[in-house]
Protein backbone atom coordinates (compact mmCIF):
# COMPACT_ATOMS: atom_id res chain seq x y z
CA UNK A 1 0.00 0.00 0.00
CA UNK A 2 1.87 3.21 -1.15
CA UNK A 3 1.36 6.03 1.44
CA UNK A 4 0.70 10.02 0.57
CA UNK A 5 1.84 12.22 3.06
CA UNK A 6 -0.68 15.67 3.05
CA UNK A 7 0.61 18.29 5.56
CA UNK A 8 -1.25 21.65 4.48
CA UNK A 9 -2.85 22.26 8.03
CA UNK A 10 -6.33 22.81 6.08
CA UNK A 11 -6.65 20.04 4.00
CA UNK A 12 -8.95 18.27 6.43
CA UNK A 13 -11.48 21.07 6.58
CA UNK A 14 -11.73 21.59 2.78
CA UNK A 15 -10.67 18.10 1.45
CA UNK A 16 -11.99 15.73 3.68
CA UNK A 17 -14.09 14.04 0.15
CA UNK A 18 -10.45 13.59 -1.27
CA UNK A 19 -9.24 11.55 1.91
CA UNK A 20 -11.65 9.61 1.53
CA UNK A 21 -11.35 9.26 -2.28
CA UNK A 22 -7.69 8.56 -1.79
CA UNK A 23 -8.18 6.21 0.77
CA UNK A 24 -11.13 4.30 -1.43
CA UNK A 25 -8.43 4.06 -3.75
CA UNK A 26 -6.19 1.87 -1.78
CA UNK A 27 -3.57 4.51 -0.43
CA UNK A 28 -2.31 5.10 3.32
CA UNK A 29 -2.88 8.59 3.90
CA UNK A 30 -0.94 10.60 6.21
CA UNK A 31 -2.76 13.71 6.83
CA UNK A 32 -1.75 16.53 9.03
CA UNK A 33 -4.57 16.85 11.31
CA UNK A 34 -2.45 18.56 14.32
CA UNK A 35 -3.66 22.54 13.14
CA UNK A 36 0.44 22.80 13.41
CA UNK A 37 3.28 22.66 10.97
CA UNK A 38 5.34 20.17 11.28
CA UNK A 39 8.84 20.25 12.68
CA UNK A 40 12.00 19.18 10.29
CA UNK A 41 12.15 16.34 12.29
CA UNK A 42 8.30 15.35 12.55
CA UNK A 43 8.25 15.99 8.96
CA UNK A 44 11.19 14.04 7.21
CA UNK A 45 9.79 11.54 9.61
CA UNK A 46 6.37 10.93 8.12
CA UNK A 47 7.99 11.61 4.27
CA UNK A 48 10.68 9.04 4.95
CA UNK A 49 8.68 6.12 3.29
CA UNK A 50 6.08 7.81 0.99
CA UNK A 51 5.02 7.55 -2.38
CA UNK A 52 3.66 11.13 -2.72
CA UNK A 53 3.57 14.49 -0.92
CA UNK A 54 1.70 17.37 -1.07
CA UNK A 55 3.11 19.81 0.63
CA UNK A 56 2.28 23.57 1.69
CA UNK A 57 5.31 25.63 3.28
CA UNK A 58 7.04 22.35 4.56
CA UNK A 59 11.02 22.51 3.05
CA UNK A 60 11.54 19.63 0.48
CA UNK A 61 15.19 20.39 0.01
CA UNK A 62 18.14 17.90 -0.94
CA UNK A 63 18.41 16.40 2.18
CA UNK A 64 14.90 15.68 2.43
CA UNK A 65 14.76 14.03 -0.44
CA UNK A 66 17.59 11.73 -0.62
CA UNK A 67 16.00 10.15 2.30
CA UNK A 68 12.92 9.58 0.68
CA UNK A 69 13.90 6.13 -1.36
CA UNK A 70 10.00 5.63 -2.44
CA UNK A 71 9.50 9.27 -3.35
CA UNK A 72 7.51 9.41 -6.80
CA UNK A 73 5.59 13.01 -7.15
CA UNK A 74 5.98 16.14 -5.18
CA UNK A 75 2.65 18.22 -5.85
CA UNK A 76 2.84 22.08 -4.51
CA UNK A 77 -0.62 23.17 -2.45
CA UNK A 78 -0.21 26.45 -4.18
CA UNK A 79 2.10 27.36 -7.06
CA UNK A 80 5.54 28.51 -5.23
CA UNK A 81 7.71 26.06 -5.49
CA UNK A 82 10.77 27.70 -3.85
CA UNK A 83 10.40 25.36 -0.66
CA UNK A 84 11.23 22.32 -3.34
CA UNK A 85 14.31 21.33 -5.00
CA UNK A 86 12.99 20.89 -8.07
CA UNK A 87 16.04 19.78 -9.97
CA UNK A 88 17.39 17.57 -7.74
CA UNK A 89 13.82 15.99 -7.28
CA UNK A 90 13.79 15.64 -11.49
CA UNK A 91 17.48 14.45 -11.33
CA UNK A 92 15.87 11.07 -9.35
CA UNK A 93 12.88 10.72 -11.79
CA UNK A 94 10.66 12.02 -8.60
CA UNK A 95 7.49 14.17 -10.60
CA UNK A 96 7.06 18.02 -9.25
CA UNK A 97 3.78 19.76 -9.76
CA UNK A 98 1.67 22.69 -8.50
CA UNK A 99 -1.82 23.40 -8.36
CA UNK A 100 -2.11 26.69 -10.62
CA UNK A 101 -5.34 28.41 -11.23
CA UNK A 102 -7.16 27.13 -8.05
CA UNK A 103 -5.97 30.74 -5.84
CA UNK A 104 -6.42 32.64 -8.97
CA UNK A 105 -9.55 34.79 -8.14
CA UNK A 106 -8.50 34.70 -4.13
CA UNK A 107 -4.92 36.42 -5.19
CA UNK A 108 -6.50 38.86 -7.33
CA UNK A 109 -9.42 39.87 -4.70
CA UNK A 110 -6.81 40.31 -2.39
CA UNK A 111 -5.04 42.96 -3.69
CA UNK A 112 -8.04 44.95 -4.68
CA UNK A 113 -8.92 44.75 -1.34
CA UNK A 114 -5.61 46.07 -0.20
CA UNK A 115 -6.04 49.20 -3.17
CA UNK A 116 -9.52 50.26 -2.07
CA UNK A 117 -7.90 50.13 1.63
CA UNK A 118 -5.31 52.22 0.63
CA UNK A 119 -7.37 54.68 -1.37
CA UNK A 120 -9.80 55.11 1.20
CA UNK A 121 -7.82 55.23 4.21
CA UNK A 122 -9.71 52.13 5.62
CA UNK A 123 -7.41 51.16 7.97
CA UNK A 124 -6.98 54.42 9.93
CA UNK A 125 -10.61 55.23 9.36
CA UNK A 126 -11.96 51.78 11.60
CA UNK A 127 -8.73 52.12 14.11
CA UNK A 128 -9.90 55.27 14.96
CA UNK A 129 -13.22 55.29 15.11
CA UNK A 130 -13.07 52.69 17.38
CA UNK A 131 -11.09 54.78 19.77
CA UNK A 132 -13.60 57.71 20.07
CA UNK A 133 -12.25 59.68 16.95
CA UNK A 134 -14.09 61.18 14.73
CA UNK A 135 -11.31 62.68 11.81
CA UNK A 136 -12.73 62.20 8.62
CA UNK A 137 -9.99 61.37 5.91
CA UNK A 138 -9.92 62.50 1.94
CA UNK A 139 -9.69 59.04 0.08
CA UNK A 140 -8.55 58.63 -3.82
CA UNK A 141 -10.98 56.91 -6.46
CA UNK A 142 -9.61 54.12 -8.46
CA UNK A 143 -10.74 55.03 -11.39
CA UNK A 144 -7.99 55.98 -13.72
CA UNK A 145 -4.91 55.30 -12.05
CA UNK A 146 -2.44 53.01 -12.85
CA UNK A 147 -1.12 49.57 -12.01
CA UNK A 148 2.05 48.11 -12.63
CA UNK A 149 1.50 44.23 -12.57
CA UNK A 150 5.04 42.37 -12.36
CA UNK A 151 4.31 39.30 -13.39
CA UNK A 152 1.83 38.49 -16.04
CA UNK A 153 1.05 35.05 -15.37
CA UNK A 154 -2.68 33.67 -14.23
CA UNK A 155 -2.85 35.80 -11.67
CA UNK A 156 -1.63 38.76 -12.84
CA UNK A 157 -3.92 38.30 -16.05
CA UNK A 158 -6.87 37.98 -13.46
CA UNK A 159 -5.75 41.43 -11.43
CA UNK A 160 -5.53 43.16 -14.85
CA UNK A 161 -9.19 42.18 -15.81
CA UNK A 162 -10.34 43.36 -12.23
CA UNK A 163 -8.54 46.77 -12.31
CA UNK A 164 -9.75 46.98 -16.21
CA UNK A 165 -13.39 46.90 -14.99
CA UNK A 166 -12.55 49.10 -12.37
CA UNK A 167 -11.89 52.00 -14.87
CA UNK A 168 -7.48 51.57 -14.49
CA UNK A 169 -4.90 51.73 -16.57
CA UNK A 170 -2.76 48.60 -16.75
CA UNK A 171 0.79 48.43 -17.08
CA UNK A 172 2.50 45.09 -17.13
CA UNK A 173 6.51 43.87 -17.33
CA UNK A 174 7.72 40.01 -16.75
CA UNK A 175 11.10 38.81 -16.82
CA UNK A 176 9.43 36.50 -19.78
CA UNK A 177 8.22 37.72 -23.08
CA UNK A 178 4.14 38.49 -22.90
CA UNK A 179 2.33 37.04 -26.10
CA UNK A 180 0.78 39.59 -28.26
CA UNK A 181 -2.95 37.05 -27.95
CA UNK A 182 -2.02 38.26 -24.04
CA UNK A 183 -1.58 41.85 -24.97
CA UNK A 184 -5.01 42.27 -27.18
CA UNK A 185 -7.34 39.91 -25.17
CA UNK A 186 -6.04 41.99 -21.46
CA UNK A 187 -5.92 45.55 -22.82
CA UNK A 188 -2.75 46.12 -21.54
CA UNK A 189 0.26 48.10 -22.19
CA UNK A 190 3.95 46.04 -21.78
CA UNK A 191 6.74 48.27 -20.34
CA UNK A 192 9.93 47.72 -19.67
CA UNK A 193 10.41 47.74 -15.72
CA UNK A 194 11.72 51.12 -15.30
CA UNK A 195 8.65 53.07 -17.35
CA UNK A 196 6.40 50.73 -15.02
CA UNK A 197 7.88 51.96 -11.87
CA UNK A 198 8.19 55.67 -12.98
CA UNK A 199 4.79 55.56 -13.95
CA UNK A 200 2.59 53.33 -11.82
CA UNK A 201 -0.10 54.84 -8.69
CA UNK A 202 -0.10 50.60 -8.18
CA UNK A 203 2.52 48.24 -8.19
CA UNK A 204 1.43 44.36 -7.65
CA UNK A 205 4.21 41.85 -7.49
CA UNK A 206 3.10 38.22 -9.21
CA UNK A 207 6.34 36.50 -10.18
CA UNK A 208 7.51 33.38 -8.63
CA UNK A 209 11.25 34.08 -6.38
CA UNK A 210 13.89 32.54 -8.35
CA UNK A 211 17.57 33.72 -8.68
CA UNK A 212 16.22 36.28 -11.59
CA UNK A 213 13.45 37.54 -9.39
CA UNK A 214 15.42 37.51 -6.13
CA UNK A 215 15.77 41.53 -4.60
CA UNK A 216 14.50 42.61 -8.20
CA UNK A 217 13.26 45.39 -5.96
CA UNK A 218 16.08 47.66 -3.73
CA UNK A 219 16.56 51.17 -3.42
CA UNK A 220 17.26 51.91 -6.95
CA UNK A 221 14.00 51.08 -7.87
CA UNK A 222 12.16 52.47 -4.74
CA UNK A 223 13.82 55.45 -6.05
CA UNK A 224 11.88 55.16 -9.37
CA UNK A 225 8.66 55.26 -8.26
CA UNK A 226 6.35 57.82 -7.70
CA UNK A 227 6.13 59.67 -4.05
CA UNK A 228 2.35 58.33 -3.88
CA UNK A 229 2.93 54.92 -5.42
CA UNK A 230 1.45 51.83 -3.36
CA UNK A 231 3.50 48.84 -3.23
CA UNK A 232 1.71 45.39 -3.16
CA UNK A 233 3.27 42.00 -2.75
CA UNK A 234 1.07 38.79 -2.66
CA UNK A 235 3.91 36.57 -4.30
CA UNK A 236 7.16 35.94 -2.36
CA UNK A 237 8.89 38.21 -0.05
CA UNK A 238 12.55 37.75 -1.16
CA UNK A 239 11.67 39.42 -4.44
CA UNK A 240 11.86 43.19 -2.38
CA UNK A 241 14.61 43.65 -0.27
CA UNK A 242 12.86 44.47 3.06
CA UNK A 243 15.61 46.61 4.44
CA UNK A 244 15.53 48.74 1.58
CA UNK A 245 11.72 48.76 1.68
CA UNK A 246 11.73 49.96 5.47
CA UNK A 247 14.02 52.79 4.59
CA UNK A 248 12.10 54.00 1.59
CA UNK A 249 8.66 53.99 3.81
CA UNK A 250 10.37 55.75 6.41
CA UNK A 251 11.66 58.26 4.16
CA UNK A 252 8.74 58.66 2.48
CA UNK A 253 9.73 57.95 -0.80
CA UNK A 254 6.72 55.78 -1.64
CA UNK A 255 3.16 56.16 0.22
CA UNK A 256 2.64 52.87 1.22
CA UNK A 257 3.05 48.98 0.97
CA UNK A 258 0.73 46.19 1.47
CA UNK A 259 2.30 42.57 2.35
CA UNK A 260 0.96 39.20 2.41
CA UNK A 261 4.34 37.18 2.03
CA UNK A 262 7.85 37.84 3.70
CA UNK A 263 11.33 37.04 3.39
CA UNK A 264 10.58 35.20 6.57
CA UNK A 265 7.70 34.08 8.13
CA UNK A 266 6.00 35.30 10.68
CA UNK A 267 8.77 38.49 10.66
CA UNK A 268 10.42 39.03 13.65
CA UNK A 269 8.74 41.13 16.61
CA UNK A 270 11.47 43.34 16.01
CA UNK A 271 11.25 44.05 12.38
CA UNK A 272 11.55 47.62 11.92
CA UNK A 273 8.49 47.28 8.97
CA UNK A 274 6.42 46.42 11.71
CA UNK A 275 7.06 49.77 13.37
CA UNK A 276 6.16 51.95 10.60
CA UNK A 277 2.34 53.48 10.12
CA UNK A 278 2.31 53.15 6.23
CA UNK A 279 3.03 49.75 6.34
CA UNK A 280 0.50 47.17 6.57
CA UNK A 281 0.50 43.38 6.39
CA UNK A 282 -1.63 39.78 6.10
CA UNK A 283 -0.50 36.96 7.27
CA UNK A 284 0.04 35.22 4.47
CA UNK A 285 -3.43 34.20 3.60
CA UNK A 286 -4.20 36.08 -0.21
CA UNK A 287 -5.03 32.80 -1.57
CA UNK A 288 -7.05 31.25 1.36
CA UNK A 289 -10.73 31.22 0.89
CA UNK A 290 -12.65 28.45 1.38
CA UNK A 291 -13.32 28.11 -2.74
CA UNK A 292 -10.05 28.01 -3.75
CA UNK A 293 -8.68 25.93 -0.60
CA UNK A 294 -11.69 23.23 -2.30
CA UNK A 295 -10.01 23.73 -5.50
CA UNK A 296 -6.73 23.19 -4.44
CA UNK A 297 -7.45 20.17 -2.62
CA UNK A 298 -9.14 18.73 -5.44
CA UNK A 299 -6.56 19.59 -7.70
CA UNK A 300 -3.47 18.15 -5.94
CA UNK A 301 -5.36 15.48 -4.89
CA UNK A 302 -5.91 14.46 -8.60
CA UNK A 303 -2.41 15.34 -10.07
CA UNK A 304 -1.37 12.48 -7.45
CA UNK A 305 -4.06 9.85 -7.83
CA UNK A 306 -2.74 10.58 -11.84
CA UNK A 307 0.82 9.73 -11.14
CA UNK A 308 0.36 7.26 -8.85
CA UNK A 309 -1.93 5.22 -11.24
CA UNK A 310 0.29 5.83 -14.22
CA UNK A 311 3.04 4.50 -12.32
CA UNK A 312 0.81 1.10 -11.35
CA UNK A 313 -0.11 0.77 -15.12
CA UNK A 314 -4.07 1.78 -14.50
């Protein structure tokens, strides 16, 4: 009986059908039912002797993997796969996947959200009331600003049509060539990275971290940008350089950022960002609702009952 190892802490609540359809199917299924993640330890552990993982931000590095002698597919619950070692894991024949399009919509509503906060002073507006103040703030409309999406993949195709219908212009770069069927279906305009950052209200970050993407925003592009430009990031924290961030918020140079994802996670108590009143941050949940956690479960639930099978000869 091959075993699959599951250790997203929500798979239970939303997947609980695939379990069971797993399970129907013959497998031993390890799921992480503990509302914790795992330890190293606890984890290479319960990998040691399985057929198939899918993991959420659980390290599947080298080491991991070379003591995983039954190891046949890798699936991503989400589509960051910078917790894997991809190439060693395709150097042993051992299948890595991810589950794109199921956090799609939940990405993209996120950082609307985060815009209409920041254009209507949301934040401030609730903290305050609810401490006996009455100061009534001066928002910004939407409607006709610009955002810079970096990163025109799913989900920054999906942001584009949302801040389209929302009356914006929409600038987009990617460190890969956009298709011209990408350019005429979205609307958009392709810059190079500078013209983006010189000219954006908006900038939203949607490119996996890699070595190319890795601090592809310091200083000298802080510097770029406008002195009321909002900085979003929904995709990977190492792609900003937080230090350089902290100093360009403090300074003023941009107006504000929004964070779901950091460099490390939670940050620090002492992280200086965390200080700072035009800084605001999620913890990391842009892509959890409770349709796209069903998605995702049925998604990576399939790409492994796929493998699996192939591999039997069904």
């Amino acid at each position: 009986m091959e075993k699959i190892v599951i250790t997203p802490r929500g798979f239970t609540n939303y997947g609980s059908s695939q379990i069971q359809k797993l399970m129907e199917l013959g497998f031993d299924v390890d799921c992480n039912t503990s509302g914790e993640q795992y330890s190293p330890e606890e984890f290479q552990k319960r990998v040691a002797d399985a057929a198939a993982v899918i993991v959420g931000v659980d390290t599947i590095d080298k080491n991991v993997i070379s003591k995983c002698p039954n190891l046949k597919v890798i699936v991503k619950f989400g589509v960051g796969v910078d917790n894997i070692d991809v190439d060693y894991a395709n150097k042993l024949g051992i299948h890595v996947d991810k589950t794109i399009g199921t956090n799609t919509r939940s990405v993209a509503e996120h950082v609307i959200a985060m815009m209409f906060c920041h254009a209507k002073n949301l934040y401030h507006s609730i903290f305050e009331v609810k401490n006996y103040q009455w100061d009534k703030y001066t928002g910004n409309e939407i409607y006709q600003k610009t955002i810079g999406i970096i990163g025109f993949g799913t989900i920054g195709k999906q942001l584009s049509k949302y801040a389209k219908s929302l009356g914006m212009d929409v600038l987009a770069y990617d460190t890969l060539p956009i298709p011209t069927e990408d350019i005429e279906e979205y609307g958009i305009k392709v810059t190079d990275l500078d013209i983006l950052l010189e000219q954006s209200d908006y900038i939203s970050l949607h490119v996996p971290l890699n070595e190319m993407t890795k601090n592809l925003i310091t200083s000298k592009e802080l510097k770029k940008m406008k002195k009321n430009t909002c900085l979003l990031n929904t995709a990977r924290g190492g792609i900003i350089n937080e230090k350089d961030l902290e100093a360009a918020l403090r300074n003023k140079e941009i107006s504000a950022a929004y964070f779901d994802v950091f460099s490390q996670e939670p940050p620090e108590k002492n992280d200086k960002l965390l200080s700072l009143d035009n800084f605001y941050l999620t913890p990391h949940v842009a892509s959890r609702t409770t349709e796209s956690e069903a998605r995702t479960c049925a998604k990576s639930t399939g790409i492994v009952i796929k493998w699996l099978s192939d591999e039997r000869g069904e």
